[in-house]
Protein backbone atom coordinates (compact mmCIF):
# COMPACT_ATOMS: atom_id res chain seq x y z
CA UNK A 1 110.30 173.77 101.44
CA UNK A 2 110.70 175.08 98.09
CA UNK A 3 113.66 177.25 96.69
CA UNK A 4 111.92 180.63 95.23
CA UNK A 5 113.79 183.45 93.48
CA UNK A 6 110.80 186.14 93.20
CA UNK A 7 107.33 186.62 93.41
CA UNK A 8 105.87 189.61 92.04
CA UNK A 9 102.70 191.23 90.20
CA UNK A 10 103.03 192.36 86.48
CA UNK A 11 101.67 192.30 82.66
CA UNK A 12 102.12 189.13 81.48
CA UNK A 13 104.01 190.39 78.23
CA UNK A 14 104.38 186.92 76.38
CA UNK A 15 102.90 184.45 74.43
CA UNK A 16 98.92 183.97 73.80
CA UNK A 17 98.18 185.29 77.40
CA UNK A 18 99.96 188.78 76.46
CA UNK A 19 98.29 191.58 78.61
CA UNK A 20 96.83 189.52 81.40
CA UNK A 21 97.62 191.14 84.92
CA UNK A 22 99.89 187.73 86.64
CA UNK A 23 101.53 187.05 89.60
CA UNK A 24 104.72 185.41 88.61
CA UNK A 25 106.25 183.05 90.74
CA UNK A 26 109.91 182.15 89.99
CA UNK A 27 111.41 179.43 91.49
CA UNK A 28 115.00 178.94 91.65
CA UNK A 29 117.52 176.23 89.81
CA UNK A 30 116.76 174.38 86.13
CA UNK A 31 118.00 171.19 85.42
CA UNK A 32 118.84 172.34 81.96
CA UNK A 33 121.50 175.19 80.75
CA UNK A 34 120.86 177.31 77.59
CA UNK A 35 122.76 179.94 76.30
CA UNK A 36 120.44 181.89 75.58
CA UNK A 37 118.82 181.88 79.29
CA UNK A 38 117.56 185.64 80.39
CA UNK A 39 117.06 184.89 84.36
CA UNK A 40 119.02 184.93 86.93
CA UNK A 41 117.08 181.58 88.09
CA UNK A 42 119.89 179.75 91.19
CA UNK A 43 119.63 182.84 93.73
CA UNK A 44 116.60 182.11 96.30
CA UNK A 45 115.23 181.75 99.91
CA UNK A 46 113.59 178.94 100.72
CA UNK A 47 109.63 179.03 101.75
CA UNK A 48 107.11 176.53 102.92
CA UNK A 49 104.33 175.99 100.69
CA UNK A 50 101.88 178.45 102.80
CA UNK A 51 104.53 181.11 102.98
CA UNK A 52 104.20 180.89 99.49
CA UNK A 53 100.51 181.26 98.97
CA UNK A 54 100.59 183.76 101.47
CA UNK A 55 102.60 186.03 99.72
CA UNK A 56 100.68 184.99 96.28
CA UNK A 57 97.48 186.84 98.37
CA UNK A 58 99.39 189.73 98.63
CA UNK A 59 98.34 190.79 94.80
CA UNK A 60 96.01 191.26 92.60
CA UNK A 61 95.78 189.32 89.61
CA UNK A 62 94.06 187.18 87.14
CA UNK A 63 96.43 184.29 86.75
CA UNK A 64 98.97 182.64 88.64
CA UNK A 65 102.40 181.76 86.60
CA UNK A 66 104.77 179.32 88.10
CA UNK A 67 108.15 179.88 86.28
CA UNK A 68 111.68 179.76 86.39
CA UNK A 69 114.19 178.11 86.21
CA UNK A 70 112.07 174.81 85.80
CA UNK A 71 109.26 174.74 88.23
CA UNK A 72 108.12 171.50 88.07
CA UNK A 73 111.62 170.28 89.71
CA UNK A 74 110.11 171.96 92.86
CA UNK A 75 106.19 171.28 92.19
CA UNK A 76 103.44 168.66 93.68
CA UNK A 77 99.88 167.92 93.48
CA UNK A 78 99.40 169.08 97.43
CA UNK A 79 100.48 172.98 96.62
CA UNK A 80 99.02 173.34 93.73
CA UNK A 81 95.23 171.97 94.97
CA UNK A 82 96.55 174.81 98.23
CA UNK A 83 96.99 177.23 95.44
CA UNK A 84 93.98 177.03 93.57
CA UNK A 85 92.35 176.50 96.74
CA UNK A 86 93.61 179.42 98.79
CA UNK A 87 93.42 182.02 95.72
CA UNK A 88 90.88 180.76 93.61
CA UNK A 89 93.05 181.57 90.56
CA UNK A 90 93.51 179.95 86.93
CA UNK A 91 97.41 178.03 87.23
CA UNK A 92 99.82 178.56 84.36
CA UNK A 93 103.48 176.89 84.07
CA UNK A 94 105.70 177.96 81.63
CA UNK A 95 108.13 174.38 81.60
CA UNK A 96 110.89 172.51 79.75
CA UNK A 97 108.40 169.83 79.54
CA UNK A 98 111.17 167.34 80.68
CA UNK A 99 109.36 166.24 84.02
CA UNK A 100 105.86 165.47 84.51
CA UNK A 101 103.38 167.91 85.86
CA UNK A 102 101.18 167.47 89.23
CA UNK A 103 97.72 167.91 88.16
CA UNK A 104 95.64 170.94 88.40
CA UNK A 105 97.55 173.23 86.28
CA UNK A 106 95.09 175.05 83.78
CA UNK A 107 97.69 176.26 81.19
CA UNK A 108 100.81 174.76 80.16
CA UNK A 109 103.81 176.73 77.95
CA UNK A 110 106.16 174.44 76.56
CA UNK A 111 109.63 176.27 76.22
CA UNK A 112 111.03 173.95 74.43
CA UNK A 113 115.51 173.85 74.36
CA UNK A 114 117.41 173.33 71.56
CA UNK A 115 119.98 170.31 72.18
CA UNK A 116 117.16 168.74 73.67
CA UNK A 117 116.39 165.57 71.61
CA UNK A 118 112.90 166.12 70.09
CA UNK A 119 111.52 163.67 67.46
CA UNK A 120 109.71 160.73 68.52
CA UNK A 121 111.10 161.77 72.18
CA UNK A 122 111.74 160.48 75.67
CA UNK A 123 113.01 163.83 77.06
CA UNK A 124 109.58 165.46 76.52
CA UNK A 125 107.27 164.00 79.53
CA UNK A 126 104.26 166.52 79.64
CA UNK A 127 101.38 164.81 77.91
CA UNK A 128 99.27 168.52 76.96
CA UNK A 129 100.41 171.51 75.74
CA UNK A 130 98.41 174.48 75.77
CA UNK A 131 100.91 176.29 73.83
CA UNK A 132 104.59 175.61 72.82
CA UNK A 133 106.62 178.81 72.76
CA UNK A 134 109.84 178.86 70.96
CA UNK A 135 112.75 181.33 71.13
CA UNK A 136 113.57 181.78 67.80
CA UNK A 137 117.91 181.29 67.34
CA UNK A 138 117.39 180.68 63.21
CA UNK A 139 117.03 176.99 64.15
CA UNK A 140 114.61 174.07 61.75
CA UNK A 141 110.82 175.13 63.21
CA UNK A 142 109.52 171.29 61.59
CA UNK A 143 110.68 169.75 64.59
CA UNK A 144 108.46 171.45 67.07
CA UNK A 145 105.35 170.45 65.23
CA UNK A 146 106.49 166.43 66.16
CA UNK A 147 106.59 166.80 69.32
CA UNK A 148 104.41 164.03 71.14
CA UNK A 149 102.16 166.52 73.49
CA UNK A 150 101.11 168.47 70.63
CA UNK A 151 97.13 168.18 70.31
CA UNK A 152 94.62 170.03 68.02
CA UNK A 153 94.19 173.00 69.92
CA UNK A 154 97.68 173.79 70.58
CA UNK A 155 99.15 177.16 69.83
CA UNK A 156 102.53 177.29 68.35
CA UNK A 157 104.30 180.64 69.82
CA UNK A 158 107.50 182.29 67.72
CA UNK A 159 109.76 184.41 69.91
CA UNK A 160 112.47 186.70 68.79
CA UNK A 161 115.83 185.76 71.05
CA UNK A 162 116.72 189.24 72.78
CA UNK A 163 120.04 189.99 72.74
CA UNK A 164 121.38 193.30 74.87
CA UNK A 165 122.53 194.49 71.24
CA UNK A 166 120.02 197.02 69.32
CA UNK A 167 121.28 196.14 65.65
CA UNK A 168 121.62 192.02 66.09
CA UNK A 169 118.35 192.54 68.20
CA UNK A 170 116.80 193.99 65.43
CA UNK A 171 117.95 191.56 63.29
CA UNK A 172 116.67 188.81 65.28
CA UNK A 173 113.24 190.37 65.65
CA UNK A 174 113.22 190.74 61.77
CA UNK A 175 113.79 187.50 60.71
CA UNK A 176 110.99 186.23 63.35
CA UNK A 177 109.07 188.36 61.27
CA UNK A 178 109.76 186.97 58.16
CA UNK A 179 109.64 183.07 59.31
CA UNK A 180 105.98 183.87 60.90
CA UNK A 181 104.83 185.68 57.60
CA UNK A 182 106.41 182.49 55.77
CA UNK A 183 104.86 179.98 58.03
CA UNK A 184 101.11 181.39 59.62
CA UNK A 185 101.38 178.10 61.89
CA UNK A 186 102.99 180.16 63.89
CA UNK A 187 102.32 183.42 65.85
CA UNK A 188 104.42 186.31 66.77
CA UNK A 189 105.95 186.54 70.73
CA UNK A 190 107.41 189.51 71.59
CA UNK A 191 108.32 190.89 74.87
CA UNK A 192 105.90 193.40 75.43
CA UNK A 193 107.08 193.64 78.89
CA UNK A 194 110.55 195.10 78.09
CA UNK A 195 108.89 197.31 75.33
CA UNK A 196 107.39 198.92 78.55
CA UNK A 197 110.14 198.94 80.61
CA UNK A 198 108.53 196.48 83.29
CA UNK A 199 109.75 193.28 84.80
């Protein structure tokens, strides 16, 4: 049985996979807390794996994204081969990155969290990142580009931290700006999905 908060169909609206029509499904609890956390992640019912995928084939979409929370506190090797399996679907995570991943999984977010400790680290345990997505709180960016599952083709992801405030959201959305411009390591995140007015 695993605890699930939501499953739904939208526009993926972050990050390099902007725009892609996803079925998102949230699973509930995270073993970290941040501040700046936008989820309501510990509400949930609890499903069996097939009650799961069943509801996943209730959609239409071009990706799967297991998120949270922290999925992989709920994930295993035997639901995601069901997954892929059952819907034929690419597999994305968006994770902590501070418990390994099953395999299968054919694009990984890092979200990295600040207090985490990140240089030449034992809390990161994913060995790949696709793409390492940081929400942007005015914090040192050098760090992120230590971190030990960074490879060649990784994509480093610059978010703006929203804020229910219009100025100090504009503020924060302005100085991503500036630190992208400054730094073209990085690309610009922004969450297209609340510029629409969907989930």
């Amino acid at each position: 049985m695993k605890k699930i908060n939501e499953i739904f169909q939208s526009i993926q609206g972050e990050g390099c996979n902007t725009g892609i029509p996803s079925i998102f499904v949230r699973f509930s609890g995270c073993n970290l807390s941040c501040g700046f956390c936008d989820t309501r992640h510990q509400e949930g019912v609890l499903m069996t794996d097939q009650e799961i995928i069943s509801e996943i084939k209730k959609y239409t979409g071009a990706m799967i994204i297991l998120t949270g929370g922290e999925p992989s506190l709920q994930l295993d090797e035997n639901f995601i081969s069901e997954l892929k399996k059952q819907t034929g679907l690419p597999i994305a995570i968006e994770t902590n990155g501070t418990r390994v991943l099953p395999s299968g999984i054919d694009w990984i977010t890092l979200s990295p969290k600040i207090g985490m400790s990140l240089i030449g680290d034992s809390s990161i345990k994913i060995s790949r990142a696709d793409e390492v997505k940081v929400v942007d709180i005015g914090q040192d960016l050098e760090m992120y580009f230590k971190l030990p599952c960074i490879g060649k083709h990784t994509r480093m992801v610059l978010q703006p931290c929203f804020v229910e405030d219009p100025e100090l959201r504009e503020q924060n959305t302005r100085r991503t700006i500036r630190r992208v411009l400054k730094d073209p390591r990085w690309r610009l995140s922004l969450q297209t999905h609340r510029l629409m007015g969907i989930r």
